[in-house]
Protein backbone atom coordinates (compact mmCIF):
# COMPACT_ATOMS: atom_id res chain seq x y z
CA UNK A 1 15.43 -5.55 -22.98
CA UNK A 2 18.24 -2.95 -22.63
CA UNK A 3 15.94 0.13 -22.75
CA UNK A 4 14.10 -1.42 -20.00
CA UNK A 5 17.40 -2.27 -18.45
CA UNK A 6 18.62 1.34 -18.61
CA UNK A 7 15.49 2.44 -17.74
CA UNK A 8 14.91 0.40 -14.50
CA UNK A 9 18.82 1.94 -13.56
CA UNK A 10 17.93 5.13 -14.11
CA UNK A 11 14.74 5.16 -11.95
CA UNK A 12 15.89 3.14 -9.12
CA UNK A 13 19.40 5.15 -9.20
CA UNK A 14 18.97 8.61 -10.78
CA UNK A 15 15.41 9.97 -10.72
CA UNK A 16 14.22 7.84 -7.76
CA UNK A 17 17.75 9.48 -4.94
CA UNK A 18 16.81 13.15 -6.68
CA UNK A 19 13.17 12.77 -6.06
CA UNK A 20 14.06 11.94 -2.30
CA UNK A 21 16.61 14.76 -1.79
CA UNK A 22 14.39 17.24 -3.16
CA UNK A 23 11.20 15.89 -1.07
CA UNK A 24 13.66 15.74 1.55
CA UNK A 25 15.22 19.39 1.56
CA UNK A 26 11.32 20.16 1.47
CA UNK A 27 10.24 18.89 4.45
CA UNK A 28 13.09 20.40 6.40
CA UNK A 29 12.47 23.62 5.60
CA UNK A 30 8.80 23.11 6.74
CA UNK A 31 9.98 21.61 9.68
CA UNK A 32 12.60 24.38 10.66
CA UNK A 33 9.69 26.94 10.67
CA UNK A 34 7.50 25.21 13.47
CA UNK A 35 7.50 26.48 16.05
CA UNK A 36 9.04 25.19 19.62
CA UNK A 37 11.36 22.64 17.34
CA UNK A 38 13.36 21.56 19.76
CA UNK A 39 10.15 20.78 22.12
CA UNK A 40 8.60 18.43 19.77
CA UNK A 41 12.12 16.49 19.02
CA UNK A 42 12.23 15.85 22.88
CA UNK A 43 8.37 15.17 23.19
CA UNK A 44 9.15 12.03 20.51
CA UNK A 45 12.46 11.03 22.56
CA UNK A 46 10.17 10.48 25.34
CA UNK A 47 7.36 8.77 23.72
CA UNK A 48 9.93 6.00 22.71
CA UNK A 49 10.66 5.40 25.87
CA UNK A 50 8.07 6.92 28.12
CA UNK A 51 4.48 5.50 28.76
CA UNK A 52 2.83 5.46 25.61
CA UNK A 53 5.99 3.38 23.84
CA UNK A 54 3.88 0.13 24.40
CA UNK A 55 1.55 1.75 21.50
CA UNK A 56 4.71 1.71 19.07
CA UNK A 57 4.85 -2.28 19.89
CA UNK A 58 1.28 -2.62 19.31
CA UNK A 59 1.98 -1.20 15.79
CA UNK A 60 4.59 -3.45 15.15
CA UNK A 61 2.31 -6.68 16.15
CA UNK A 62 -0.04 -5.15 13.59
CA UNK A 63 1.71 -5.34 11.45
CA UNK A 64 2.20 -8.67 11.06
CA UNK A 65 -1.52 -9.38 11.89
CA UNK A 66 -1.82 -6.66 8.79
CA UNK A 67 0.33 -8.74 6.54
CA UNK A 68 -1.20 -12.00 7.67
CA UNK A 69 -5.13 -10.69 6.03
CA UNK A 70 -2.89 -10.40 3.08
CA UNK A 71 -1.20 -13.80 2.84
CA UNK A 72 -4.55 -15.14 4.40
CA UNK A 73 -6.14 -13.13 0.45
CA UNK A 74 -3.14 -14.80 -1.74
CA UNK A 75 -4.25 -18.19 -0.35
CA UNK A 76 -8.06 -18.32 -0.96
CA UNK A 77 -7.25 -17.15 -4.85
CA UNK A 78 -3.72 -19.37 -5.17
CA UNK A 79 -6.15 -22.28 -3.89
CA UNK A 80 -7.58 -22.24 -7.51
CA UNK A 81 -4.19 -23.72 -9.04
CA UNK A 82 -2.37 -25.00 -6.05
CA UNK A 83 -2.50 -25.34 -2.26
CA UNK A 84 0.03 -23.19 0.10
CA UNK A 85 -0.03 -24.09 3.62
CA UNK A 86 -0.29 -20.16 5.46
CA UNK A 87 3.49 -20.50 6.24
CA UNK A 88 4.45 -20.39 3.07
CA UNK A 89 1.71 -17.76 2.01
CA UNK A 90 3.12 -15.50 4.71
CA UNK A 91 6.79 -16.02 3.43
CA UNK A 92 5.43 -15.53 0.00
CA UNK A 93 3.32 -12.01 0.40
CA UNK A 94 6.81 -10.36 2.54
CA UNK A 95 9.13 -12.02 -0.19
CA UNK A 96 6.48 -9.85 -2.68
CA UNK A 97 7.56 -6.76 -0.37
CA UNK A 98 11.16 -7.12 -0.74
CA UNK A 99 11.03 -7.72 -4.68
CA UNK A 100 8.36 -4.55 -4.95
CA UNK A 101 10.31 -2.46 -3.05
CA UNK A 102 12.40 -1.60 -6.38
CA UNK A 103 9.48 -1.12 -8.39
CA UNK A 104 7.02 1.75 -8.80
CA UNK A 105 4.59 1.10 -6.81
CA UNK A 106 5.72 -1.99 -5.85
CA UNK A 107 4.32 -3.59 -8.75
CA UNK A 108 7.21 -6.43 -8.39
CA UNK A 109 5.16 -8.09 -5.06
CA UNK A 110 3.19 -10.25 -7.75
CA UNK A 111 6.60 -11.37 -8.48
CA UNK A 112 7.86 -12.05 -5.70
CA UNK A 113 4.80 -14.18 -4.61
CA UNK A 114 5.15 -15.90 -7.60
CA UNK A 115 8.53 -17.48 -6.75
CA UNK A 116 6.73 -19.54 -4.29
CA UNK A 117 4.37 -21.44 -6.69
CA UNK A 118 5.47 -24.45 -8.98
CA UNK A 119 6.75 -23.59 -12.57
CA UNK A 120 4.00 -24.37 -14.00
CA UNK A 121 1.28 -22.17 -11.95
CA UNK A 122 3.46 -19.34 -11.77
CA UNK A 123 1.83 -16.93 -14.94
CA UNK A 124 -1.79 -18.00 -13.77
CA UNK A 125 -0.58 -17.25 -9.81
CA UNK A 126 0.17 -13.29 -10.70
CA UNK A 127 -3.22 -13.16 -12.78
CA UNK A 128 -5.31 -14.43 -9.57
CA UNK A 129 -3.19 -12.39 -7.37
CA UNK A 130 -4.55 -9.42 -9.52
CA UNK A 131 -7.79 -10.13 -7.95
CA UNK A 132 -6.64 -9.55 -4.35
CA UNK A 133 -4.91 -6.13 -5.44
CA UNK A 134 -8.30 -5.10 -7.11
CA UNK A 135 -10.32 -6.02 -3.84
CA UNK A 136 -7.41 -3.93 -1.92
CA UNK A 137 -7.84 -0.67 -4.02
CA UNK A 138 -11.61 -0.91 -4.03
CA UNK A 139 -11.58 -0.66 -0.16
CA UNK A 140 -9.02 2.25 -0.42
CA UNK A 141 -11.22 4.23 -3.34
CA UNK A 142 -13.81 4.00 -1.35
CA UNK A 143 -12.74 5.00 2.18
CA UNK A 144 -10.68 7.87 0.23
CA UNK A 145 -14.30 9.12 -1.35
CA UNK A 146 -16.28 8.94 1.99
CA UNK A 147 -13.26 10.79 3.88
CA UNK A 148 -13.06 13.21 0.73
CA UNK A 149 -16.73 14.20 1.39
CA UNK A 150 -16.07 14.74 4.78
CA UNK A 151 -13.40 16.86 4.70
CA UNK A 152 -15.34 18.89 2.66
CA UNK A 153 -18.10 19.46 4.51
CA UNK A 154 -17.25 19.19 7.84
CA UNK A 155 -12.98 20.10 8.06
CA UNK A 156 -13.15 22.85 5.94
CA UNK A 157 -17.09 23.89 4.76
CA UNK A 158 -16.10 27.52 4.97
CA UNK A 159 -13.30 27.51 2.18
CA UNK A 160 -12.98 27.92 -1.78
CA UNK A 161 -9.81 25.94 -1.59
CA UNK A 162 -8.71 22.51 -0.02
CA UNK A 163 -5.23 22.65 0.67
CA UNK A 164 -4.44 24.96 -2.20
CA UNK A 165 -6.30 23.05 -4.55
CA UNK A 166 -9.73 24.83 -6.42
CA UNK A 167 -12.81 23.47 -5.17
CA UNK A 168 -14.17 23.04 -8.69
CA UNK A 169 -10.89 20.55 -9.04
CA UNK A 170 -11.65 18.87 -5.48
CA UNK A 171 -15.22 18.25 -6.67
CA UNK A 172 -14.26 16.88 -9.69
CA UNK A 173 -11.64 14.24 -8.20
CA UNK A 174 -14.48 13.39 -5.52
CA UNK A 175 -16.43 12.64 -8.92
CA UNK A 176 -13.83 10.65 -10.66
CA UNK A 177 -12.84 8.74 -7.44
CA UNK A 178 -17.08 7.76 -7.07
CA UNK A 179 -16.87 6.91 -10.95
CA UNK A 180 -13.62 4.50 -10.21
CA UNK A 181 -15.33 3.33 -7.15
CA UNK A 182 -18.23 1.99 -9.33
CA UNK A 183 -16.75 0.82 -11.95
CA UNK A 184 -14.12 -1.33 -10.07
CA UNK A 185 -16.97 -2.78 -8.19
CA UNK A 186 -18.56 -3.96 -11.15
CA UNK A 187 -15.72 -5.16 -12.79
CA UNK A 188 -14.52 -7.17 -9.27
CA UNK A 189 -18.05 -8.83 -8.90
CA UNK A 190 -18.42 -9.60 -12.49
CA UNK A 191 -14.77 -10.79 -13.19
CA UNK A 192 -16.30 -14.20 -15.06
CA UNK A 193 -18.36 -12.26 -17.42
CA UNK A 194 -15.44 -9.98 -17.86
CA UNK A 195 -13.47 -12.85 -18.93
CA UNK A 196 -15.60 -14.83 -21.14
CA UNK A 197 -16.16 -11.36 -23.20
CA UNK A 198 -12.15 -11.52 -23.20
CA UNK A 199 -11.92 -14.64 -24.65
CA UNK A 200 -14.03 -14.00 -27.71
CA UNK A 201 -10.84 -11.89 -28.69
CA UNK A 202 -8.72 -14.27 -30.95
CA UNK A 203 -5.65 -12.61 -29.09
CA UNK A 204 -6.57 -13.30 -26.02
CA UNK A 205 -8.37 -16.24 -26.28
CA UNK A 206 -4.58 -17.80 -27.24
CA UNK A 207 -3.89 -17.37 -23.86
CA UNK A 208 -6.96 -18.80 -21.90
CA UNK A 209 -4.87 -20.63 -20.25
CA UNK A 210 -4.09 -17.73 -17.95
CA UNK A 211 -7.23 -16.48 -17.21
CA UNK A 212 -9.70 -19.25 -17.43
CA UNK A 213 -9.37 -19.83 -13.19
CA UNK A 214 -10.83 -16.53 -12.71
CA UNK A 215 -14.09 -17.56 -14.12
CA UNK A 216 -14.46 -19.96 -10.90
CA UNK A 217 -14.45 -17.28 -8.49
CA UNK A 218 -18.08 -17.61 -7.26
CA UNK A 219 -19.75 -14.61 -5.55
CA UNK A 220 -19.04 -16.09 -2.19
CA UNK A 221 -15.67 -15.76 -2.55
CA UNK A 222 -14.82 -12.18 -3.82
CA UNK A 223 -17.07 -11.08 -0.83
CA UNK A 224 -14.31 -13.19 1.50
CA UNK A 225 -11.40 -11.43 -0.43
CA UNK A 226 -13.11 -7.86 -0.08
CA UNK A 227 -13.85 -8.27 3.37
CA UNK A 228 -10.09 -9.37 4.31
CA UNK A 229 -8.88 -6.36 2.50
CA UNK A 230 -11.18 -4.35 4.60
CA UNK A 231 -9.62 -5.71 7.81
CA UNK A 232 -6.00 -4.83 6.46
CA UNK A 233 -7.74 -1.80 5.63
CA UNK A 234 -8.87 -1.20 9.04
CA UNK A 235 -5.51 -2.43 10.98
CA UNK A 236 -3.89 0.47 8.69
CA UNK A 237 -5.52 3.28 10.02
CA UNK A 238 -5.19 1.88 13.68
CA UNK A 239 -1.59 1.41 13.34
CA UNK A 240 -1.37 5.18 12.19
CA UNK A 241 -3.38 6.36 14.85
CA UNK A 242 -1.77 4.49 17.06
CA UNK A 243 1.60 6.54 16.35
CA UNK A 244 -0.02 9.62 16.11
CA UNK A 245 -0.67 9.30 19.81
CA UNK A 246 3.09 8.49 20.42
CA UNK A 247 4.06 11.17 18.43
CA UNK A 248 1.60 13.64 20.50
CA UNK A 249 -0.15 14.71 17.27
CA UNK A 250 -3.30 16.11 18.42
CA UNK A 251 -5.75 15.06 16.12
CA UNK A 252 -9.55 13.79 16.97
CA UNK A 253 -9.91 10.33 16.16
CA UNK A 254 -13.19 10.61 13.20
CA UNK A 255 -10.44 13.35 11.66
CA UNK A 256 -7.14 11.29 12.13
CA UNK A 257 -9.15 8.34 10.36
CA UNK A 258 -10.31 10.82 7.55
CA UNK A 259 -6.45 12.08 6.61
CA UNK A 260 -5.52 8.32 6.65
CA UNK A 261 -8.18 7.46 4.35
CA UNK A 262 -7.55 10.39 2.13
CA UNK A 263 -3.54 10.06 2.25
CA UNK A 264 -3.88 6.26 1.33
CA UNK A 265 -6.30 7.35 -1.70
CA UNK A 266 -3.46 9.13 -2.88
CA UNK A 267 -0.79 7.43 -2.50
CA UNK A 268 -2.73 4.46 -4.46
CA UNK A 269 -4.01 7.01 -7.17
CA UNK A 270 -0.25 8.14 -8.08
CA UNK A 271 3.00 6.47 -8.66
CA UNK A 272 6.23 6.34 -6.65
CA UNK A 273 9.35 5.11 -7.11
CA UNK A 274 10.76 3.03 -3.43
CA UNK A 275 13.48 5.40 -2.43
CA UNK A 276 11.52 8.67 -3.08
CA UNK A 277 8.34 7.23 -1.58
CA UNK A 278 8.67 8.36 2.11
CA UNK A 279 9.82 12.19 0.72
CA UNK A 280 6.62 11.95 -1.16
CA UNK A 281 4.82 10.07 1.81
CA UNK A 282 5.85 12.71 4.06
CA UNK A 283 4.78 15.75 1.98
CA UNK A 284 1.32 13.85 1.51
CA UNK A 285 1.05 13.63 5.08
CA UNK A 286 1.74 17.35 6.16
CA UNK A 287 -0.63 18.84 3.97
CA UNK A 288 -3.25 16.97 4.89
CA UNK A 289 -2.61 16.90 8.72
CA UNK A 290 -1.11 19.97 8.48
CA UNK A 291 -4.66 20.97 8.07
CA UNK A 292 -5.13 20.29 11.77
CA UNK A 293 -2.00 20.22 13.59
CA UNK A 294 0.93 22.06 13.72
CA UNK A 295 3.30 19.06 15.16
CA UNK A 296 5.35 18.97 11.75
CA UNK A 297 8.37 16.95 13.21
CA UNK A 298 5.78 14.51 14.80
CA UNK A 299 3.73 13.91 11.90
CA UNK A 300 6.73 13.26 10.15
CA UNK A 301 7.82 10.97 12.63
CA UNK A 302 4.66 8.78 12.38
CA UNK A 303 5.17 8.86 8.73
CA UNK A 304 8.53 7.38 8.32
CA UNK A 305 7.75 4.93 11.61
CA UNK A 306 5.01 3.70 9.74
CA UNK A 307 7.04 3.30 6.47
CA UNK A 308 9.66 1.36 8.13
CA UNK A 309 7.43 -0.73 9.98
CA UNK A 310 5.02 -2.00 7.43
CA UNK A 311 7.15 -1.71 4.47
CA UNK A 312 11.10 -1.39 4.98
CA UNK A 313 11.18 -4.22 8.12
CA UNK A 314 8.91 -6.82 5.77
CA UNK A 315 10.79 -6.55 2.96
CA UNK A 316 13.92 -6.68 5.13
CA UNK A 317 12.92 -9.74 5.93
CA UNK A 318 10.93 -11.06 2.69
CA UNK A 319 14.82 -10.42 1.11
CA UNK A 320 16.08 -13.41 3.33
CA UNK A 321 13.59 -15.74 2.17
CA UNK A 322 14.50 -15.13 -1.18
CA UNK A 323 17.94 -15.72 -0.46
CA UNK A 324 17.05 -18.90 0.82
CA UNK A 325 15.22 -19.98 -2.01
CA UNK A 326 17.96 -19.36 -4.71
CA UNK A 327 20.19 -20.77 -2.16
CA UNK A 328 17.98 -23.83 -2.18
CA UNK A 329 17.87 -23.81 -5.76
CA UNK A 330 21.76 -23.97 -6.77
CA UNK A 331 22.22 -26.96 -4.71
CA UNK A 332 19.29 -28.71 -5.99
CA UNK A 333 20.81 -27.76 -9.67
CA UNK A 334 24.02 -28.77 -8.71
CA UNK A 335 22.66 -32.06 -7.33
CA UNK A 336 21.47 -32.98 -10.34
């Protein structure tokens, strides 16, 4: 418990700031060298105010139409153990941002979800919830392979290297990432037969308990789940293209969708820490639209606006629910 302590401390408050600084430091330097600097930083003033800022609210609505396929996912599979009204599934899946936002790769939402069940369903609520993260990177595997193959053959079909990286490697990560593709399929659409194997393990079997609901997701169902992550999926990229726009990065919109795909693939495949996830968001970004436009400080800016819309203004707001519920909680204690 106290190496995990010190451990947690020393990600969240030493490696996770020097990350950041260093991404940071980084991305100025790239941006100093662009040309017509001080151009671009008053094209952006003017899109937040000019005629395209209606796009920017557009994102924001998205956002919580984006979020809402999510809590809309956590309901269907919490419906197993116990019913949530789509209120409280929507104050659940933000209160899941706020708690993730302090853990790599925001591993903490199941958490933070979990608050919202009863005692006794909480375990069983972040095994089920599992199911709606696996559905989630299944869609993002495989948009990342498709846009993978084309930015192979049709962005750069002339080149030995893809963004400084040997073709021999790309091809084998295109490989891998079909592999994972396949085998997460599989594994999603035969969850029950996963889990009866499971429970011939003594081990495991001495904690059924846990698992046994996800042998009653029925065919039916995981199709529903996949196909809600593929919306969320979907309102993703729009919101980014959507900022692009504002942000006057010139980018065609079968490309702009590709990048996404390919930047989201990433950022799913490796882990961040919170605080040095937009540095490492932002690097992402300019080597892959770099590729195509030389807008550094707006590309940038639709990185970080889309990092504090869909992550930093949920949890923002997730954090006050929580609030409220330990809040709740201590009088109800000191009731009794």
């Amino acid at each position: 418990m106290l190496l995990s302590k010190r451990f947690k401390i020393f990600l969240n408050y030493v490696l996770g700031p020097a990350i950041f600084i260093w991404l940071s430091w980084s991305i100025y330097h790239q941006i100093q060298k662009q040309a017509n600097v001080h151009q671009s930083w008053y094209i952006i003033k003017s899109a937040l105010t000019g005629p395209q800022s209606w796009k920017l609210g557009l994102v924001i609505a998205l956002m919580i139409v984006q979020w809402g396929f999510e809590a809309r996912k956590w309901q269907i599979l919490i419906g197993h153990i116990q019913k949530v009204s789509s209120k409280a599934a929507f104050r659940a899946i933000l209160s899941g941002q706020a708690l993730g936002f302090s853990t790599p790769n925001r591993v903490g939402e199941l958490l933070g979800r979990a608050v919202f069940l009863d005692e006794g369903n909480r375990l069983r609520g972040i095994v089920l919830s599992l199911v709606g993260g696996l559905s989630q990177t299944i869609v993002t595997l495989l948009g990342g392979l498709l846009a993978l193959v084309w930015l192979r053959t049709d962005i750069l079909p002339a080149t030995n290297r893809v963004a400084g990286v040997s073709i021999v490697w790309y091809a084998g990560f295109v490989i891998a990432t079909a592999i994972g593709v396949l085998a997460f399929v599989l594994l999603f659409f035969r969850i029950a037969w996963v889990i009866r194997m499971l429970e011939r393990i003594r081990f495991v079997n001495r904690y059924r308990f846990l698992i046994e609901e996800l042998e009653n997701l029925r065919r039916k169902e995981l199709t529903r789940i996949l196909l809600l992550s593929l919306c969320r999926y979907a309102v993703f990229i729009v919101q980014y293209i959507l900022l692009l726009q504002v942000f006057a990065v010139e980018v065609t919109l079968v490309n702009a969708v590709c990048m996404v795909s390919v930047m989201l693939l990433i950022l799913t495949i490796v882990p961040t820490i919170a605080l040095a996830e937009l540095g490492f968001r932002g690097q992402v970004s300019l080597q892959l639209f770099g590729l195509l436009s030389s807008n550094t400080i707006g590309i940038i800016a639709t990185t970080a606006g889309i990092w504090i819309i869909n992550l930093i203004i949920p949890a923002a707001a997730g954090s006050l629910f929580l609030i409220g519920i330990r809040i709740f909680r201590n009088k109800k204690e000191k009731a009794t």
